[in-house]
N, C-alpha and C. Protein backbone atom coordinates (compact mmCIF):
# COMPACT_ATOMS: atom_id res chain seq x y z
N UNK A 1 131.02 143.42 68.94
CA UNK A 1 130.57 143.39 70.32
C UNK A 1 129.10 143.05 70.41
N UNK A 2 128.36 143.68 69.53
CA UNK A 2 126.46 143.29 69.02
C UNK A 2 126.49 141.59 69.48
N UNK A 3 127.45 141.00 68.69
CA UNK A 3 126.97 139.54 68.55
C UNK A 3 127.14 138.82 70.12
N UNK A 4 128.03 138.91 70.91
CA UNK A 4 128.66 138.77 71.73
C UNK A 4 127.38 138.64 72.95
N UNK A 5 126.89 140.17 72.63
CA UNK A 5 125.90 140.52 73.33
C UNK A 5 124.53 139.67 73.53
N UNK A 6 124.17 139.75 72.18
CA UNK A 6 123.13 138.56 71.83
C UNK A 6 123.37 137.58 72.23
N UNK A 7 124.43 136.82 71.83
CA UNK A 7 124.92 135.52 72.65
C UNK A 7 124.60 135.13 73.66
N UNK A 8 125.03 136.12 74.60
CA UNK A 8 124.59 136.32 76.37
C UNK A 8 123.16 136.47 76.50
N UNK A 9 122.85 137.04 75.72
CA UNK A 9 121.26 137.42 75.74
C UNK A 9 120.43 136.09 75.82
N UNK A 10 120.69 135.32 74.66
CA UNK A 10 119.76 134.05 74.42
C UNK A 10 120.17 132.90 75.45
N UNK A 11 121.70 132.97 75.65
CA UNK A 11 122.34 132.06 76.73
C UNK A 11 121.33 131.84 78.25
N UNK A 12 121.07 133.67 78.60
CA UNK A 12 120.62 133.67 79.71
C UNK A 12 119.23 133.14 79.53
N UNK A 13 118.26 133.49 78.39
CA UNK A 13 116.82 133.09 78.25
C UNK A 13 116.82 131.70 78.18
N UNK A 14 117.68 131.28 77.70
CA UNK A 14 117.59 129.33 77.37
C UNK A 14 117.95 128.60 79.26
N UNK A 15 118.89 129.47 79.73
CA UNK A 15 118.85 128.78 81.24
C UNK A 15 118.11 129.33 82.17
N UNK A 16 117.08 130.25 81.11
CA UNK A 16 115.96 130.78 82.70
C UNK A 16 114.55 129.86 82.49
N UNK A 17 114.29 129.70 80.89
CA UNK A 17 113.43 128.94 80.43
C UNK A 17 113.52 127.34 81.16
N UNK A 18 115.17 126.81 80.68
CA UNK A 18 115.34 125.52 81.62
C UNK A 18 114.78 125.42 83.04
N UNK A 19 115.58 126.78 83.85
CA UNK A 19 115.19 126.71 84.92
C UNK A 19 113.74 126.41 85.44
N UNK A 20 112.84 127.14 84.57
CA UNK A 20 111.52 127.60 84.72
C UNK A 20 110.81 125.63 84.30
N UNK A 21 111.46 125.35 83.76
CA UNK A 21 110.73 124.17 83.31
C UNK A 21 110.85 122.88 84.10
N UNK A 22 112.45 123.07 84.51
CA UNK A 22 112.76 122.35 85.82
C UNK A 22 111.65 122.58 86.60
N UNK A 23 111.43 123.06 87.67
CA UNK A 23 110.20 123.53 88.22
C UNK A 23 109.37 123.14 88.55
N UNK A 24 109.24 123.56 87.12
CA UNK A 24 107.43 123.26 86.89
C UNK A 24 107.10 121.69 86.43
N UNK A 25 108.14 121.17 86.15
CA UNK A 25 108.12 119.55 86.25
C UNK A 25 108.53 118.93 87.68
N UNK A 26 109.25 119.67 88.42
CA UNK A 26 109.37 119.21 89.74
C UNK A 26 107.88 119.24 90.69
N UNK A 27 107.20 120.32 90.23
CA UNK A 27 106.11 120.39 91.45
C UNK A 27 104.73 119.78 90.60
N UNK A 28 104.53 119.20 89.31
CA UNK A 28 104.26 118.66 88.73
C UNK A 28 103.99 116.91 89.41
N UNK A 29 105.26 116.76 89.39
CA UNK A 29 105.85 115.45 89.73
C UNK A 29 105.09 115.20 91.07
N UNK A 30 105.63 116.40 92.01
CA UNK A 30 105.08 116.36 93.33
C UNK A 30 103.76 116.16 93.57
N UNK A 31 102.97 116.93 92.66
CA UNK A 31 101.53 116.76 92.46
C UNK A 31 101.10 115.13 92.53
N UNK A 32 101.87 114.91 91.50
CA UNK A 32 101.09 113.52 91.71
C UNK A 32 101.60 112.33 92.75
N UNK A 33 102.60 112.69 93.29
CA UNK A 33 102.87 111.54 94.64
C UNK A 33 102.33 112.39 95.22
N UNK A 34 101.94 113.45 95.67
CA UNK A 34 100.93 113.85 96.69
C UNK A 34 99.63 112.78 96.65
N UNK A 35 98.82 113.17 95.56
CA UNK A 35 98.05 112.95 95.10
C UNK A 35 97.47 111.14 95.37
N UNK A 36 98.67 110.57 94.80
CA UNK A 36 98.67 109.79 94.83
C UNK A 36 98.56 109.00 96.74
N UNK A 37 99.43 109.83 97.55
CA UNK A 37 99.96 109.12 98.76
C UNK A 37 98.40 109.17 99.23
N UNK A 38 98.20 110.61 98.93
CA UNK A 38 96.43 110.45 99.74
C UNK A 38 95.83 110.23 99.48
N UNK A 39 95.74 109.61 98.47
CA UNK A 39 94.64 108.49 98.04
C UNK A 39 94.68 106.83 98.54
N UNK A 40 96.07 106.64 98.57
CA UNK A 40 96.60 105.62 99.48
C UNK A 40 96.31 105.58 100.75
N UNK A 41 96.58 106.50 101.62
CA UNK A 41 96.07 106.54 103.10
C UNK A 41 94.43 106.45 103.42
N UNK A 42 94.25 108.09 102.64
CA UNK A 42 92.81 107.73 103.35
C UNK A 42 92.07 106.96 101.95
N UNK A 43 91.68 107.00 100.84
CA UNK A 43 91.40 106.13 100.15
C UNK A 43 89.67 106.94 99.20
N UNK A 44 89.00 106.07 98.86
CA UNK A 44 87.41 107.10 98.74
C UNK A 44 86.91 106.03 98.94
N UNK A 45 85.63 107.32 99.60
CA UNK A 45 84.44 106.08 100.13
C UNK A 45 83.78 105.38 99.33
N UNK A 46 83.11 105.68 97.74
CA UNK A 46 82.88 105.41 96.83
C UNK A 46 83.87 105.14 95.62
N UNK A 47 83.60 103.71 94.87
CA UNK A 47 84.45 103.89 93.67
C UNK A 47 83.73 104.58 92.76
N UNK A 48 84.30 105.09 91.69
CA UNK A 48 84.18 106.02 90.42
C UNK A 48 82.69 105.65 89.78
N UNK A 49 83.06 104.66 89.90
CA UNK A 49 81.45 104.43 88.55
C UNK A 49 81.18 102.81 89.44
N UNK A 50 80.42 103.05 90.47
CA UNK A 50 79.46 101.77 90.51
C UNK A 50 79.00 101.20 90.10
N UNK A 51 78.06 101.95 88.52
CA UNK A 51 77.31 100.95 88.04
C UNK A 51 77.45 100.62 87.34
N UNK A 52 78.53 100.25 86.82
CA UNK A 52 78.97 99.50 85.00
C UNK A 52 79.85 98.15 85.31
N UNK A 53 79.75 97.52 84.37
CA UNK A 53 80.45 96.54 84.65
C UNK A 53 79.59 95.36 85.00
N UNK A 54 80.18 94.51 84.95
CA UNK A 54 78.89 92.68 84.73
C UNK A 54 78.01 92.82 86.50
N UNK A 55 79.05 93.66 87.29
CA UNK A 55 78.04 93.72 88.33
C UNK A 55 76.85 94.83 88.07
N UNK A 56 76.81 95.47 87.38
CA UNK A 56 75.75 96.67 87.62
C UNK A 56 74.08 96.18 87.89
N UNK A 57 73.70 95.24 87.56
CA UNK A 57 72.50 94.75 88.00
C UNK A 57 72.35 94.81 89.30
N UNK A 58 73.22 94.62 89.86
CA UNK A 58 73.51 94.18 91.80
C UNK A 58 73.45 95.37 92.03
N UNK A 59 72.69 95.86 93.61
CA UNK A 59 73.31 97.28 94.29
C UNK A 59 74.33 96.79 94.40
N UNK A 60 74.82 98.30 95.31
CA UNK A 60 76.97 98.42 95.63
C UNK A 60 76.52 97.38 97.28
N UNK A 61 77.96 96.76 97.19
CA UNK A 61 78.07 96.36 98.31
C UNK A 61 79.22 97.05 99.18
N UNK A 62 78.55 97.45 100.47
CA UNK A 62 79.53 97.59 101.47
C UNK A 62 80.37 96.84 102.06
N UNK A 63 81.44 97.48 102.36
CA UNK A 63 82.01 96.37 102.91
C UNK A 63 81.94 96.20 104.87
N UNK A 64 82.44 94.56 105.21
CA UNK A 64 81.64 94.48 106.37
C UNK A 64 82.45 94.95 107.39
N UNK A 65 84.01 95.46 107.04
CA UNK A 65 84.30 96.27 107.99
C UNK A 65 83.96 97.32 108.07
N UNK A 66 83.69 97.60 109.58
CA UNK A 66 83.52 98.69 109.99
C UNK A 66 84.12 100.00 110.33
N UNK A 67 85.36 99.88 110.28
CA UNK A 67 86.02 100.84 109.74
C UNK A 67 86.18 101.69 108.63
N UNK A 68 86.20 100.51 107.82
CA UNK A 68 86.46 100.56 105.92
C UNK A 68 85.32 101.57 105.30
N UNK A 69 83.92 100.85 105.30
CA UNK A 69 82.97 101.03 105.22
C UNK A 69 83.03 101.51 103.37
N UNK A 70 83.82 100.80 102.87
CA UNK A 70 83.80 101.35 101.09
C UNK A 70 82.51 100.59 100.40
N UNK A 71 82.05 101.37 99.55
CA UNK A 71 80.90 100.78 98.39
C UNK A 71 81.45 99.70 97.51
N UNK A 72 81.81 98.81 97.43
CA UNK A 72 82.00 98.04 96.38
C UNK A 72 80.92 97.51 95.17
N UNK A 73 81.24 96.89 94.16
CA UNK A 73 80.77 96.89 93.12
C UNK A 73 79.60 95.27 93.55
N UNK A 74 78.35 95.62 93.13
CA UNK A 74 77.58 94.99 93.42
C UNK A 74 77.73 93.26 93.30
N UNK A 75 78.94 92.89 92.68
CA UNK A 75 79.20 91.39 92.36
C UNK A 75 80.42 90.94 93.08
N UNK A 76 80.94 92.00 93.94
CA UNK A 76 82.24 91.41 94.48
C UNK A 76 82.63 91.02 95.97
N UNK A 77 83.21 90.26 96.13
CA UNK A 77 83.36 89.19 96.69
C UNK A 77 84.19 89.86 98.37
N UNK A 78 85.32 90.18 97.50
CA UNK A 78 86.12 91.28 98.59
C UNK A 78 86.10 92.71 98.56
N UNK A 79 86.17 93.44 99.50
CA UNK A 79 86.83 94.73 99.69
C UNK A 79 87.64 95.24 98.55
N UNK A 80 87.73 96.24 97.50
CA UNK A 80 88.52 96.33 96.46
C UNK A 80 89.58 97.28 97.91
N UNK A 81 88.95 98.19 99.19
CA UNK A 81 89.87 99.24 99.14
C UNK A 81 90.77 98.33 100.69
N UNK A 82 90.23 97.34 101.66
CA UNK A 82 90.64 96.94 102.46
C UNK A 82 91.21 95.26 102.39
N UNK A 83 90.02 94.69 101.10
CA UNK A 83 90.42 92.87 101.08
C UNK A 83 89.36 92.54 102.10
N UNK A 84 88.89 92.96 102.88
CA UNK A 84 87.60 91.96 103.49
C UNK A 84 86.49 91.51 102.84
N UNK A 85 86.27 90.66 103.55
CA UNK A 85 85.31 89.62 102.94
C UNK A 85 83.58 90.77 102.69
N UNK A 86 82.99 90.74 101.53
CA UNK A 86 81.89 91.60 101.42
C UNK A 86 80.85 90.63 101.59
N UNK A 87 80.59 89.41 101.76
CA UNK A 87 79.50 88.75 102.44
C UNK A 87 79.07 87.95 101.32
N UNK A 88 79.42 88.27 99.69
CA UNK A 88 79.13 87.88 98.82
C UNK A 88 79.12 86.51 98.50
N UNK A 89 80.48 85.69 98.98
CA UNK A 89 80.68 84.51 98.70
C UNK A 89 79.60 83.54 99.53
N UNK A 90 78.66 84.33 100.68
CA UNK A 90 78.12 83.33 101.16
C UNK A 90 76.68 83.49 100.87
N UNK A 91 76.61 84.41 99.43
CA UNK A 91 75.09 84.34 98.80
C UNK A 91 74.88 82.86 98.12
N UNK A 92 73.52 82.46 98.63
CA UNK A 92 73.07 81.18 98.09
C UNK A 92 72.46 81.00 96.59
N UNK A 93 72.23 82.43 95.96
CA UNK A 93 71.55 82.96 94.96
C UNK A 93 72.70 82.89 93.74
N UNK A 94 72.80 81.80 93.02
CA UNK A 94 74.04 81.50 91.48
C UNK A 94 73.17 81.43 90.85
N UNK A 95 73.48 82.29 89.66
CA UNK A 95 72.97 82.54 88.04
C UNK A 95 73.79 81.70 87.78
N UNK A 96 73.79 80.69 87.00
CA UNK A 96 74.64 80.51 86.06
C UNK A 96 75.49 79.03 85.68
């Protein structure tokens, strides 16, 4: 009857553990389409690291909507967070 017992014993720990892991990978998961959606909607006003990259010589450029209003990277052309035009293409100033 001992063994029987045990049986049940580990049976129940292995489908509470599952359970428990289910879970915690479900709200896991959730985390990051959260995460993710609101970063999609509203977006950040700043990107991560402005100053690296072949633009870093350049300040950040804003962008010219006025809504948008994101920092872009001092060499670029468009909006990374909207696609508008950042004014760049109509600098008269070419290195190169």
């Amino acid at each position: 009857m001992f063994v029987a017992e045990a049986t049940v014993f580990w049976i129940v720990v292995l489908l509470a553990v599952g359970f428990i892991g289910f879970f915690v990978a479900v709200l896991v998961i959730m985390g990051k389409v959260l995460g993710k959606t609101f970063r999609m909607i509203f977006g950040r006003r700043r990107p991560r690291s402005s100053n690296t990259g072949a633009g870093s010589w350049l300040p950040p450029r804003a962008c010219e909507n006025p809504a948008c209003g994101y920092l872009n990277r001092g060499d670029a052309r468009y909006c990374a967070r909207c696609g508008a035009a950042t004014g760049r293409d109509r600098d008269t100033t070419h290195h190169g």
